[in-house]
Protein backbone atom coordinates (compact mmCIF):
# COMPACT_ATOMS: atom_id res chain seq x y z
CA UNK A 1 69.45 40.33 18.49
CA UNK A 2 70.07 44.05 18.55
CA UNK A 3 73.46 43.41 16.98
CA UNK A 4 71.66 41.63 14.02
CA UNK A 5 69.09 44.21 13.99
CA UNK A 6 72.01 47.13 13.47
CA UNK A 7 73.35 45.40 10.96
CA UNK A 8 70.05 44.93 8.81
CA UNK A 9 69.11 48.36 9.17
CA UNK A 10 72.86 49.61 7.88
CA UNK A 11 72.22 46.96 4.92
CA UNK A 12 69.09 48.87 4.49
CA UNK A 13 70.88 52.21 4.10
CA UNK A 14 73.64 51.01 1.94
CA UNK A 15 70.67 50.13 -0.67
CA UNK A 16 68.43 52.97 -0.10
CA UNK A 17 71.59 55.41 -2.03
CA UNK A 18 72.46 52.70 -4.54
CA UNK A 19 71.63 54.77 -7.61
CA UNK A 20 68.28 53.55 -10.22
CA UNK A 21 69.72 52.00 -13.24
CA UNK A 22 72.74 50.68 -11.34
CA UNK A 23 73.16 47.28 -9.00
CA UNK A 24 75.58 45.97 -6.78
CA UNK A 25 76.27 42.67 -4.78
CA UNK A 26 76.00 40.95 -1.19
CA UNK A 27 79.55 40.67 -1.06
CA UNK A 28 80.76 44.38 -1.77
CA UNK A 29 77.91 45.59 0.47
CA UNK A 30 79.35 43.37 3.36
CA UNK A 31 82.68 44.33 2.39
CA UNK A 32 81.57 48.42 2.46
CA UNK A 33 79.96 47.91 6.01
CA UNK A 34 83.86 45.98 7.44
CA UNK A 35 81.96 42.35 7.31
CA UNK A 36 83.61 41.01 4.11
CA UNK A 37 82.07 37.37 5.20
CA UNK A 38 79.25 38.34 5.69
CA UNK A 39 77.75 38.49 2.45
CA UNK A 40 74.77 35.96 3.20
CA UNK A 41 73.34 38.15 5.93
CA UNK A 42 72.80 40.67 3.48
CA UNK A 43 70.76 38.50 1.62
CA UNK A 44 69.17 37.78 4.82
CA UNK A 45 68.82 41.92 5.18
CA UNK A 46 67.70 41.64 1.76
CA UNK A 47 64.83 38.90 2.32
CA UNK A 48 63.44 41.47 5.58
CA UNK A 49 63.80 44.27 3.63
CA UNK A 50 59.97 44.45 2.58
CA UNK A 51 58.74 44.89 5.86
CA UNK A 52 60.72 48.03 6.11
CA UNK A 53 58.24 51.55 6.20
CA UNK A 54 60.81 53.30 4.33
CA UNK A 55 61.47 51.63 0.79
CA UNK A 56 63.91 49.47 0.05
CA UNK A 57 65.33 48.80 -3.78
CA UNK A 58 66.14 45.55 -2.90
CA UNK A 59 65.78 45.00 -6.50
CA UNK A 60 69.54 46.41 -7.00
CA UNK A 61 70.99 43.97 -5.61
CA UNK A 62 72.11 40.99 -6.73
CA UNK A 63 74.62 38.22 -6.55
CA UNK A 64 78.77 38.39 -7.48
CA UNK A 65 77.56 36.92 -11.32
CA UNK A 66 75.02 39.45 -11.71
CA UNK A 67 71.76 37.02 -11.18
CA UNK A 68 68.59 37.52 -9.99
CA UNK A 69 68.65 35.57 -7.10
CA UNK A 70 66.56 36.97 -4.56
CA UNK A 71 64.13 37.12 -7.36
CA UNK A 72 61.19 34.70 -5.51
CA UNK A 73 61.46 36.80 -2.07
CA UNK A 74 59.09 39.41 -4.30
CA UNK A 75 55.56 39.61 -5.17
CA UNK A 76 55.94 37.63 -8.33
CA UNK A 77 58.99 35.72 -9.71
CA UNK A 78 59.15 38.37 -12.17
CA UNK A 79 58.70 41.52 -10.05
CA UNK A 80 62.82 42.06 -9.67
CA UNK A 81 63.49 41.96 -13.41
CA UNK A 82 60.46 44.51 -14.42
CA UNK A 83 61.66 46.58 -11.68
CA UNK A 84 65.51 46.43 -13.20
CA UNK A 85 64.39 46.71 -16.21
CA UNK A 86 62.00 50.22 -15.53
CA UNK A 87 65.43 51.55 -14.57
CA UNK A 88 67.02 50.85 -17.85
CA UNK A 89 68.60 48.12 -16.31
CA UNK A 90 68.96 44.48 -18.66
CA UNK A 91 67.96 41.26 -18.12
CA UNK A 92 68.48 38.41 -19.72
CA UNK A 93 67.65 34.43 -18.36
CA UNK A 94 67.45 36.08 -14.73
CA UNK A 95 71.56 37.62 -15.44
CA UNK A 96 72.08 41.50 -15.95
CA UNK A 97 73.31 41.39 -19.42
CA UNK A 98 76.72 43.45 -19.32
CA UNK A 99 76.74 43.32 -15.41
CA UNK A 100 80.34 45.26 -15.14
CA UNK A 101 78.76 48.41 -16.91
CA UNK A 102 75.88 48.63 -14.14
CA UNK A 103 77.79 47.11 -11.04
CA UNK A 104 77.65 50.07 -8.10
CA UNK A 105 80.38 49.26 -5.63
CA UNK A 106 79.59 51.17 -2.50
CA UNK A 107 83.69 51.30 -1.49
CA UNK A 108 84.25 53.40 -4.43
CA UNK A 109 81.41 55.27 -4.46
CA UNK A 110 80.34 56.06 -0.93
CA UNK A 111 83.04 57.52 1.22
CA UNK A 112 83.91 55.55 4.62
């Protein structure tokens, strides 16, 4: 369990520097942290990530096409795309409209 728990809480800091008005994905997160496959714990991360004392944007991330589908682990169905959307962020049918232009990729970004 520890093992798991490591891994949420490095999920957790990947997320915390993703930058407001940008998102990224459960695969190039798992891919960042050396756990290519493991993109589905992330979203597992993701789902546990509002019981965390320090915040979490979990809003940021979203899946490979851009859509908002962690969107019903929030308050409201809607809560993910008015938080995206605060941050300049667009939404459109539960997809970030011109997803390429807002994708964070935390290989390029953050150094190893």
């Amino acid at each position: 369990m520890k093992q798991h728990e490591d891994f949420f809480q490095m999920v957790f800091d990947v997320v915390r520097l993703i930058p407001k008005g940008r998102v990224t994905n459960y695969g190039a997160i798992a891919k960042y942290l050396g756990a290519a496959r493991s993109s589905r714990m992330v979203g597992w991360a993701m789902n546990a990530s509002h019981a965390q004392k320090k915040k979490v944007p979990a809003h940021r991330v979203v899946n490979r096409n851009g859509e908002l589908t962690g969107k019903h682990h929030f308050a409201t169905p809607f809560l993910m795309q008015e938080l995206l959307e605060k941050e300049g962020v667009v939404v459109k049918n539960d997809k970030i409209k011109d997803f390429n232009k807002y994708f964070w990729d935390p290989t390029k970004e953050l150094e190893l």
